[in-house]
Protein backbone atom coordinates (compact mmCIF):
# COMPACT_ATOMS: atom_id res chain seq x y z
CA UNK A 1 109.66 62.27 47.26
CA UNK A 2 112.44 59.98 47.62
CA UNK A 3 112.86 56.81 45.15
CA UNK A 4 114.39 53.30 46.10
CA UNK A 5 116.83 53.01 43.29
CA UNK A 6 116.87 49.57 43.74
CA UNK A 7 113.40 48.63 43.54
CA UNK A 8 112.63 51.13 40.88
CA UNK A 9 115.52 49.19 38.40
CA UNK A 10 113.72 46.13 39.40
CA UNK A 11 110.74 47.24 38.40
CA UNK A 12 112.08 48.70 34.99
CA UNK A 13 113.85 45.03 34.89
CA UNK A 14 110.14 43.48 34.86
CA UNK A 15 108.67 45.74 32.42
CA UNK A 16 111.60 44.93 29.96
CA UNK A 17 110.89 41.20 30.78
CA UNK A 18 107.12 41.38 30.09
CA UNK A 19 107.56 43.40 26.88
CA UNK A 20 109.80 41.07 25.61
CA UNK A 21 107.95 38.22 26.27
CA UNK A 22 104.87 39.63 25.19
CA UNK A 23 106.16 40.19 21.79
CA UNK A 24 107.14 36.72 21.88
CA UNK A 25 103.60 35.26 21.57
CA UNK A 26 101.25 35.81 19.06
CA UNK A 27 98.50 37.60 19.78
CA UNK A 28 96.45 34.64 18.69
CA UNK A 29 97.82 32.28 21.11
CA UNK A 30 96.75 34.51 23.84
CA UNK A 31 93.36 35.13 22.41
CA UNK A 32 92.82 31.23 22.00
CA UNK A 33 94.68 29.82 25.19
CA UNK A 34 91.62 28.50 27.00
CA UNK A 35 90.36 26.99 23.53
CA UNK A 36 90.99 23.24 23.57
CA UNK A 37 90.38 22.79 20.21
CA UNK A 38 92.98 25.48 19.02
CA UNK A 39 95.27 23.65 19.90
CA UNK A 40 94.53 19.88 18.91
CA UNK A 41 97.21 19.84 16.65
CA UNK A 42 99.83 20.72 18.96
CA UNK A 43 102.07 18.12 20.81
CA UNK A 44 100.56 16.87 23.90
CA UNK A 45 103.12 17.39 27.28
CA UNK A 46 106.05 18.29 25.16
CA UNK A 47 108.90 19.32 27.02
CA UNK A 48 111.32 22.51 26.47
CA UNK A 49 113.63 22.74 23.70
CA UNK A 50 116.22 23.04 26.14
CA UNK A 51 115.40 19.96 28.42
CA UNK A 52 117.55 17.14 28.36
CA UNK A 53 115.59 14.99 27.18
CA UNK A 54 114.47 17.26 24.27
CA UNK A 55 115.40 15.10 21.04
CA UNK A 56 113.29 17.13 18.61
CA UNK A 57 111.86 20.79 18.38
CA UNK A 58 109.20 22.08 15.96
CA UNK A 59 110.28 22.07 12.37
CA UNK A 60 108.17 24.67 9.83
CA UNK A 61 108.96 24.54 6.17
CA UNK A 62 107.81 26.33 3.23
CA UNK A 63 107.38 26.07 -0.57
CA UNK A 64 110.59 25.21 -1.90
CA UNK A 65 112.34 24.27 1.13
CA UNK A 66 114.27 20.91 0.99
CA UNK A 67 115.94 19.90 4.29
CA UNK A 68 117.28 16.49 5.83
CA UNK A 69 116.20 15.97 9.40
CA UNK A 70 118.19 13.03 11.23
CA UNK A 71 115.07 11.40 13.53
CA UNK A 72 116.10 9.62 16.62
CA UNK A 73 112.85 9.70 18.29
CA UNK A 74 109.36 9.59 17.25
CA UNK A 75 108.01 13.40 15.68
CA UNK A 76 104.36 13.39 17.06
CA UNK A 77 102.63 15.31 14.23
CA UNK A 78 102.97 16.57 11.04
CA UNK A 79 100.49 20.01 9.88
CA UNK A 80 100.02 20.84 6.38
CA UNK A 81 98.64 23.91 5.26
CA UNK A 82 97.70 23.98 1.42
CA UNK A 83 101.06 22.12 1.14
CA UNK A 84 102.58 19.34 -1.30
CA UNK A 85 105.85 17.59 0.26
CA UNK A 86 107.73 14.76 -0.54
CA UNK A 87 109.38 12.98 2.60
CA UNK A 88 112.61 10.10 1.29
CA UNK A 89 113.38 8.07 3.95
CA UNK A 90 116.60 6.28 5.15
CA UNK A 91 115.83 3.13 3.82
CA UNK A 92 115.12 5.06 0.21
CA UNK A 93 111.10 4.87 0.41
CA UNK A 94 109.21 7.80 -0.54
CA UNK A 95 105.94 9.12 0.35
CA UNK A 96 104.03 12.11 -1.19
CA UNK A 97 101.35 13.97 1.37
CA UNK A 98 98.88 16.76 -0.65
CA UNK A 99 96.31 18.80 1.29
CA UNK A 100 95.57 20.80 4.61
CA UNK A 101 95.27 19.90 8.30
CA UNK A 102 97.23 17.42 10.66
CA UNK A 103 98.22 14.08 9.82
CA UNK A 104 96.82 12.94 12.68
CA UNK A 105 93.29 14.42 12.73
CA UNK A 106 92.70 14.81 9.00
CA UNK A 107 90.92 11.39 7.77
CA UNK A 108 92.26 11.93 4.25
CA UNK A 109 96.38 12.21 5.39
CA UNK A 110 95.62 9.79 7.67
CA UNK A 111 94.26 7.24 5.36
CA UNK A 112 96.98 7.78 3.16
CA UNK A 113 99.27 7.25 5.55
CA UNK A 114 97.63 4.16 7.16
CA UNK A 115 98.23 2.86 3.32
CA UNK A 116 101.88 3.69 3.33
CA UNK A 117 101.95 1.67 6.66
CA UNK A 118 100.32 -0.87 5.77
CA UNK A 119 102.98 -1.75 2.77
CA UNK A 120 105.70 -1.22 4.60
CA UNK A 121 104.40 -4.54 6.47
CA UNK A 122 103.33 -2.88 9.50
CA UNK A 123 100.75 -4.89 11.18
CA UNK A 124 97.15 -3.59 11.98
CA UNK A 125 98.25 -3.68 15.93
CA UNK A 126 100.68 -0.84 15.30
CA UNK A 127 99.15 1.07 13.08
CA UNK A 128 96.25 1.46 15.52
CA UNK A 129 98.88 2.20 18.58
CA UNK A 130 100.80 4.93 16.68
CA UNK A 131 99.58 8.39 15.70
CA UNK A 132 99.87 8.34 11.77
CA UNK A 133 102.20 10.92 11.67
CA UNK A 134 104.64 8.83 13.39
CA UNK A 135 103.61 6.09 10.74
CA UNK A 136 105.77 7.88 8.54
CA UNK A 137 109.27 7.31 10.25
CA UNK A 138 108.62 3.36 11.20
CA UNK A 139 110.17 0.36 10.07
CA UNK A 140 108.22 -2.90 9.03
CA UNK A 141 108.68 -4.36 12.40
CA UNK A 142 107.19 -1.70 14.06
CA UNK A 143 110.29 0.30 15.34
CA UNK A 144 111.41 3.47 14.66
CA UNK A 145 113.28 3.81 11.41
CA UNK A 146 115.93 6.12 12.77
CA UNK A 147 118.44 8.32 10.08
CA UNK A 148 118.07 10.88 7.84
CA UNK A 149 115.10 11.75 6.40
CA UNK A 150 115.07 14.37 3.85
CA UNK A 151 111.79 16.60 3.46
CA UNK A 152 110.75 18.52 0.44
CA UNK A 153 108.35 21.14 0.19
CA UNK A 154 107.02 21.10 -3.03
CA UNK A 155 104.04 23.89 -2.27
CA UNK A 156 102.40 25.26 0.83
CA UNK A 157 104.09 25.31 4.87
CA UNK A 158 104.43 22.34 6.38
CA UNK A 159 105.17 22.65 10.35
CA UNK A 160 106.72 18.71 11.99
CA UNK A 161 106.48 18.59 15.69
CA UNK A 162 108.70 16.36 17.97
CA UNK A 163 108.85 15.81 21.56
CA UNK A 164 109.61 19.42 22.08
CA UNK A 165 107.94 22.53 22.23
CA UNK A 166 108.81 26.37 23.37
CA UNK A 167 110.50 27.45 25.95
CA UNK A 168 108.19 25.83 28.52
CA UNK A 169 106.82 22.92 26.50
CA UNK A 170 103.23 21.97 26.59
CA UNK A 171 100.37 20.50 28.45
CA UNK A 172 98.08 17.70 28.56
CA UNK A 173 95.96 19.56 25.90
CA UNK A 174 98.64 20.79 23.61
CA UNK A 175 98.62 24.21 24.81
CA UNK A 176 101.98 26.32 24.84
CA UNK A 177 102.83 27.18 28.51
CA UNK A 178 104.76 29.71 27.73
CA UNK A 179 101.74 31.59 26.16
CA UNK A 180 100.03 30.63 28.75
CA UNK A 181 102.34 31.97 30.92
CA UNK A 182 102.41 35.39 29.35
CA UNK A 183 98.72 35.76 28.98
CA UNK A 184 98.73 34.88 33.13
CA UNK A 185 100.71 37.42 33.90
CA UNK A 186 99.27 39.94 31.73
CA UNK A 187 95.78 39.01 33.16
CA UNK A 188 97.19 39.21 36.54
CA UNK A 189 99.02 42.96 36.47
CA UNK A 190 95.94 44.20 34.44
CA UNK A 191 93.29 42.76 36.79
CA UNK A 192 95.28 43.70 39.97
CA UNK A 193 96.24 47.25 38.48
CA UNK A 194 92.29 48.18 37.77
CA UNK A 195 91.80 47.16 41.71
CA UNK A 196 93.88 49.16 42.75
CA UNK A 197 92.85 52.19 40.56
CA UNK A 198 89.26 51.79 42.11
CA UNK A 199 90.87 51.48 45.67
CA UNK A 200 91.97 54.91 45.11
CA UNK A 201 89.03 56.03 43.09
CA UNK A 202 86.83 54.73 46.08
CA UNK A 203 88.85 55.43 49.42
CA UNK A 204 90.38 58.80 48.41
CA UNK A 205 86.99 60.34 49.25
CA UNK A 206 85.81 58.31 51.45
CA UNK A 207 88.68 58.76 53.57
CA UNK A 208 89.07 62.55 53.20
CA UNK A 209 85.06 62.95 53.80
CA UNK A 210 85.42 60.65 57.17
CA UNK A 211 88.42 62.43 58.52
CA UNK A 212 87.81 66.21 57.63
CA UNK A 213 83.49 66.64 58.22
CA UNK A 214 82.39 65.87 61.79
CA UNK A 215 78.87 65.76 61.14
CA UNK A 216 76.78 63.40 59.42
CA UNK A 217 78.58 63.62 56.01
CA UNK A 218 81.99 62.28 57.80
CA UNK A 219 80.07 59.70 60.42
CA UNK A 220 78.25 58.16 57.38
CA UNK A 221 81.18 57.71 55.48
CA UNK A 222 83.03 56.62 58.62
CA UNK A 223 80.33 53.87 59.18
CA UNK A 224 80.49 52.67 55.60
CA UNK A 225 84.08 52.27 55.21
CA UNK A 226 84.02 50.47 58.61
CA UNK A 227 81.29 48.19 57.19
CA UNK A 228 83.33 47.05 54.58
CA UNK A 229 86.47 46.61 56.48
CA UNK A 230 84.48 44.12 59.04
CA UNK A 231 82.98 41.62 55.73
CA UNK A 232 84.81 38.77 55.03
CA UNK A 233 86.25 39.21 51.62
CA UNK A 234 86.43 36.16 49.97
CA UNK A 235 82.76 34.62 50.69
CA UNK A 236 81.68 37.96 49.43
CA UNK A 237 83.90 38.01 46.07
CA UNK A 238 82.70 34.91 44.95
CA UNK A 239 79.24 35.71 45.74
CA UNK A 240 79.35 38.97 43.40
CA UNK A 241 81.30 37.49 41.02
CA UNK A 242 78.97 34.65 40.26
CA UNK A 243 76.05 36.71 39.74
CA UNK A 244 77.59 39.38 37.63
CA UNK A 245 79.69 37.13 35.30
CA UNK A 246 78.76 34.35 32.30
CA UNK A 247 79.62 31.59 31.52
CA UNK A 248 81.72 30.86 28.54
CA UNK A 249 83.37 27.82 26.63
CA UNK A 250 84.56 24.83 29.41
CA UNK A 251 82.57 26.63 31.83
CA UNK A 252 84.83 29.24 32.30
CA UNK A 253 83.17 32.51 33.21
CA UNK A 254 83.63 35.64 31.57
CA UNK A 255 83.38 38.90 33.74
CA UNK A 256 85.10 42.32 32.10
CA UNK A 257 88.38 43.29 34.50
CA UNK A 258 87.19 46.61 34.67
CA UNK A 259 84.21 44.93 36.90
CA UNK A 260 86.03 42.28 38.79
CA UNK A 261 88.55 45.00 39.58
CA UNK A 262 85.58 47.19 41.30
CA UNK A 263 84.34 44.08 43.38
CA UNK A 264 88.37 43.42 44.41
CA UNK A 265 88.24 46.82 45.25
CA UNK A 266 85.24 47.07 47.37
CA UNK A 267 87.39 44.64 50.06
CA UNK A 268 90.30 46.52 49.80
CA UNK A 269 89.47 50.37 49.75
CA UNK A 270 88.83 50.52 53.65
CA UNK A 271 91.85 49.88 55.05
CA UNK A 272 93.40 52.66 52.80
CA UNK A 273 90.44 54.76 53.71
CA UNK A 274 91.31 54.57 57.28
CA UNK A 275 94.87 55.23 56.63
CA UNK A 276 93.76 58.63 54.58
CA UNK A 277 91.15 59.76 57.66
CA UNK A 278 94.22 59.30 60.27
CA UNK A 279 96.18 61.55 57.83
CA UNK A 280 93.16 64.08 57.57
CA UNK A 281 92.75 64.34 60.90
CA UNK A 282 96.12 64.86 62.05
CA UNK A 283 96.13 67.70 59.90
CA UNK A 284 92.94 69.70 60.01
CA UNK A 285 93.84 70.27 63.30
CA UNK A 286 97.14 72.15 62.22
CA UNK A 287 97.40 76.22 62.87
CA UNK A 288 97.60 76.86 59.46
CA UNK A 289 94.73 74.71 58.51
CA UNK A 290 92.85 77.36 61.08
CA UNK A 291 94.81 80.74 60.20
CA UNK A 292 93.18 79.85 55.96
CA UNK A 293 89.90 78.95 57.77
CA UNK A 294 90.21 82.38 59.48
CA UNK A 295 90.99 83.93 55.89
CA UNK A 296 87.60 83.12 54.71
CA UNK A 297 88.56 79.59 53.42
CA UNK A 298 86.57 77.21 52.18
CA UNK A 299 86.15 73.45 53.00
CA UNK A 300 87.04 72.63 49.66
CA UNK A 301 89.73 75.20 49.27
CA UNK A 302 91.58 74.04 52.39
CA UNK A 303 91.17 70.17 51.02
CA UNK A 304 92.55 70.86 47.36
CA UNK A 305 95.32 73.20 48.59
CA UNK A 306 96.02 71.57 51.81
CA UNK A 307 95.10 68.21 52.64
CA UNK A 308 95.08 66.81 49.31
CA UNK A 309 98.50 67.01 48.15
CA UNK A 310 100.01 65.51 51.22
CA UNK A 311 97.15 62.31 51.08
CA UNK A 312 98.26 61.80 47.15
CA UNK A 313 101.88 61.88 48.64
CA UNK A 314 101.44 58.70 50.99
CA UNK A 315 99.18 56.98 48.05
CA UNK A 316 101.77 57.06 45.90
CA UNK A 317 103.49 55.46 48.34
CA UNK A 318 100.83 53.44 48.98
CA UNK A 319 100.03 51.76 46.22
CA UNK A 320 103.76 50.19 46.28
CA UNK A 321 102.50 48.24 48.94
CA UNK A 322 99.01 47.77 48.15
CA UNK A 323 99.89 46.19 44.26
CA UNK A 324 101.73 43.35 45.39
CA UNK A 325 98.68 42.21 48.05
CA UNK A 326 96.43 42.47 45.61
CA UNK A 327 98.54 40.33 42.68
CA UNK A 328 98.46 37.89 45.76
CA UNK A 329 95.20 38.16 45.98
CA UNK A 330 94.14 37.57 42.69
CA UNK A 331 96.50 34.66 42.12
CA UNK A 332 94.99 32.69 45.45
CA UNK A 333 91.39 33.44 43.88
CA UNK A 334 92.31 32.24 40.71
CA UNK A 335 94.12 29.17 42.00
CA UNK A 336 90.80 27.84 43.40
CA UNK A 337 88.88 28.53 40.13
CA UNK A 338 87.24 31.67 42.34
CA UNK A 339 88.02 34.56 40.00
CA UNK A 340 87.42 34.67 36.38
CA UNK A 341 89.94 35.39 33.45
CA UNK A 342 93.70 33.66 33.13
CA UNK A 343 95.89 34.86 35.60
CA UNK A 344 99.15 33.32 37.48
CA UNK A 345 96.82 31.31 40.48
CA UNK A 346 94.74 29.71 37.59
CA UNK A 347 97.78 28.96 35.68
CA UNK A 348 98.91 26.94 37.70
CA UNK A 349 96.10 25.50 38.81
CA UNK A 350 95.92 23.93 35.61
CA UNK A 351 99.18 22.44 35.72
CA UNK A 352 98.63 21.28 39.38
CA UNK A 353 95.52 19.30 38.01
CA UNK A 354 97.46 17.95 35.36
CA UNK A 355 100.19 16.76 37.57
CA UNK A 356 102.67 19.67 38.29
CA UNK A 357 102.87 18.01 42.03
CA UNK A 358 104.51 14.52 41.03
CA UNK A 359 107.38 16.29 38.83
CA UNK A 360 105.52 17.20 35.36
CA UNK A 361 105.60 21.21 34.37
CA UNK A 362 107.55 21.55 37.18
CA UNK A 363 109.84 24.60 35.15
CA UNK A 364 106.17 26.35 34.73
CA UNK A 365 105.45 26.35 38.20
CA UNK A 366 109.06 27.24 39.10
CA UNK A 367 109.23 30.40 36.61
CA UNK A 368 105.83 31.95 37.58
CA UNK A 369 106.76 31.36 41.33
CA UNK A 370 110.31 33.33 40.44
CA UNK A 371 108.17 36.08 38.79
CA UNK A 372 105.72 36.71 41.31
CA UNK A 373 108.33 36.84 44.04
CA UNK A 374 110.18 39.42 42.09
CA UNK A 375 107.72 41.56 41.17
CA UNK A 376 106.14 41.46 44.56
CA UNK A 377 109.92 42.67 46.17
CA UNK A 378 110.05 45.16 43.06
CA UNK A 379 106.91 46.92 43.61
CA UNK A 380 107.43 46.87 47.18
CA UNK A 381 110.21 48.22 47.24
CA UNK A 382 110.16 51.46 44.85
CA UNK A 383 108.72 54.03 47.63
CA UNK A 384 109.15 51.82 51.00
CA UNK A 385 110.71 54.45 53.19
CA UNK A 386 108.31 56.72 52.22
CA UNK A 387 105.48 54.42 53.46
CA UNK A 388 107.16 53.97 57.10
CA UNK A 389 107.45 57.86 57.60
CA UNK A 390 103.75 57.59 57.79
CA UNK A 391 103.33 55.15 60.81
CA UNK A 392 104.06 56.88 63.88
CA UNK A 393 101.38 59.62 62.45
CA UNK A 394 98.13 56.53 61.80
């Protein structure tokens, strides 16, 4: 069988990317992306480090470290984790912080720092408009205090946050994108590759039994696959999915891939059924096919020996076609909340509902549109000619 060079380095191109950025993310992040409350102490709608209007990245510090951090915007939150530190500020006032959690959530470093504010001359109208981590870098009037600020890290890790986060910043609810990202299209090539697996697992016999018996083992399977092939898919999906999946945290419902991947398949395995009968038939009708039959053959014999090898030739070419639908599939489910599980159509459905249409997250949509597009023309294209040899014979 002949390989498209081209697609098959593409494809090779995408599993390098995917591996890399897998190892990228912690496998807690992708655990805990659909967890609000995991990430609460994470910058809300930060941008990337590398936009241009990216002042200030993510800062983490351990015992002993000492570094001076020139501020010329507002950090938005300041996580201790069993940590002492000592911050000096430009205009030579000091503050120490002792104790775990985020300055902004933790009513004991908040207080504190509410205190500090409060003798600097702040007023009570800006203490309640700021986050108290940004307390810290203020001046009396209110302003920021911008300059050098030199941070000391007497015990524990201390992680400072600014307006930037990642390579694809963060959403409304502090969540990385690019984690989410990652997770999506994990989700999506894991989902989409079990639906295809049962495609084959369900049509391969199907197909064979429809286009090799004539008698009532081939018309039932005949009549089944064509049953199938006539129901509307997507009604049907959501239908099964709803019943056989719970509901978890956010109402989000839970459903194993394995099982989502059989229901995908059930809407999916005809067509390639059909394709595999065509192929039978054509070739039980072959003089060989009737000199092994005249040998004392059997049914199953001739299938094995014959017919089989030259079906699992065209699904291997196949399935180069057939992945790519159903990663398109999935995503269009999963951008109207239809299928369960994080994938790339209820990625960014969550940054469409949190504005990616008037310019926000407009890099997250961008990247997992330039992803999907490749890997779509990858896949497609590994074994291409080898699907159009098998046209004029369907």
């Amino acid at each position: 069988m002949r390989v498209n060079k081209r697609g098959l380095m593409m494809v090779a191109v995408f599993i390098v990317f995917m591996l890399g950025a897998r190892s990228s993310v912690s496998s807690e992040e992708m655990k805990h992306w659909d967890d609000r409350l995991y990430w609460v102490d994470y910058p809300k709608n930060a941008l990337p480090v590398w936009h241009p209007r990216a002042d200030m990245g993510s800062l983490k510090l351990s015992e002993g470290d000492e570094v001076v951090v020139s501020v010329r915007t507002l950090p938005t939150n300041l996580v201790l984790s069993n940590a002492t530190l000592l911050i000096i500020r430009p205009d030579g006032l000091s503050i120490r912080l002792s104790g775990t959690g985020s300055v902004n959530s933790n009513v004991t470093l908040a207080a504190q720092v509410k205190a500090f504010g409060r003798e600097l001359g702040l007023d009570e109208g800006s203490i309640v408009l700021h986050e108290p981590a940004q307390i810290l870098f203020l001046s009396g009037d209110g302003t920021l205090l911008m300059g050098d600020y030199t941070i000391r890290v007497e015990s524990g890790e201390v992680v400072l946050f600014g307006n930037a986060y990642g390579l694809l910043g963060t959403d409304g609810y502090g969540r990385d994108l690019w984690a989410g990202f990652v997770r999506a299209t994990w989700g999506t090539i894991v989902l989409a590759g079990f639906a295809v697996l049962f495609v084959i697992v369900i049509g391969l016999p199907f197909g064979v039994m429809s286009g090799y018996y004539s008698n009532v083992i081939g018309d039932a399977a005949r009549v089944l696959v064509e049953a199938f092939h006539s129901i509307p898919a997507i009604p049907l999906v959501l239908v099964m999915i709803y019943a056989v999946s719970k509901v978890g945290a956010y109402t989000k419902l839970i459903i194993p891939d394995w099982l989502a991947g059989i229901i995908i398949a059930l809407f999916f395995f005809s067509q390639y059924s059909n394709s595999v009968r065509g192929i039978v038939e054509n070739e039980k009708v072959q003089e060989y096919i009737a000199a092994s039959k005249s040998m004392g053959a059997s049914d199953v014999y001739i299938i094995l020996r014959h017919i089989l090898p030259l079906v699992l030739s065209y699904t291997l070419s196949y399935v180069s076609m057939l992945f790519p639908r159903v990663v398109a599939f999935v995503s269009v489910l999963g951008l109207f909340n239809i299928i369960p599980g994080t994938n790339w159509g209820s990625y960014t459905s969550e940054l469409l509902k949190q504005g990616a249409l008037m310019g926000r997250y407009w890099w997250a949509v961008l990247v997992s549109a330039v992803v999907i597009a490749f890997f779509a023309i990858a896949v497609s294209n590994v074994l291409k000619e080898d699907v159009d040899q098998w046209q004029p014979r369907l």
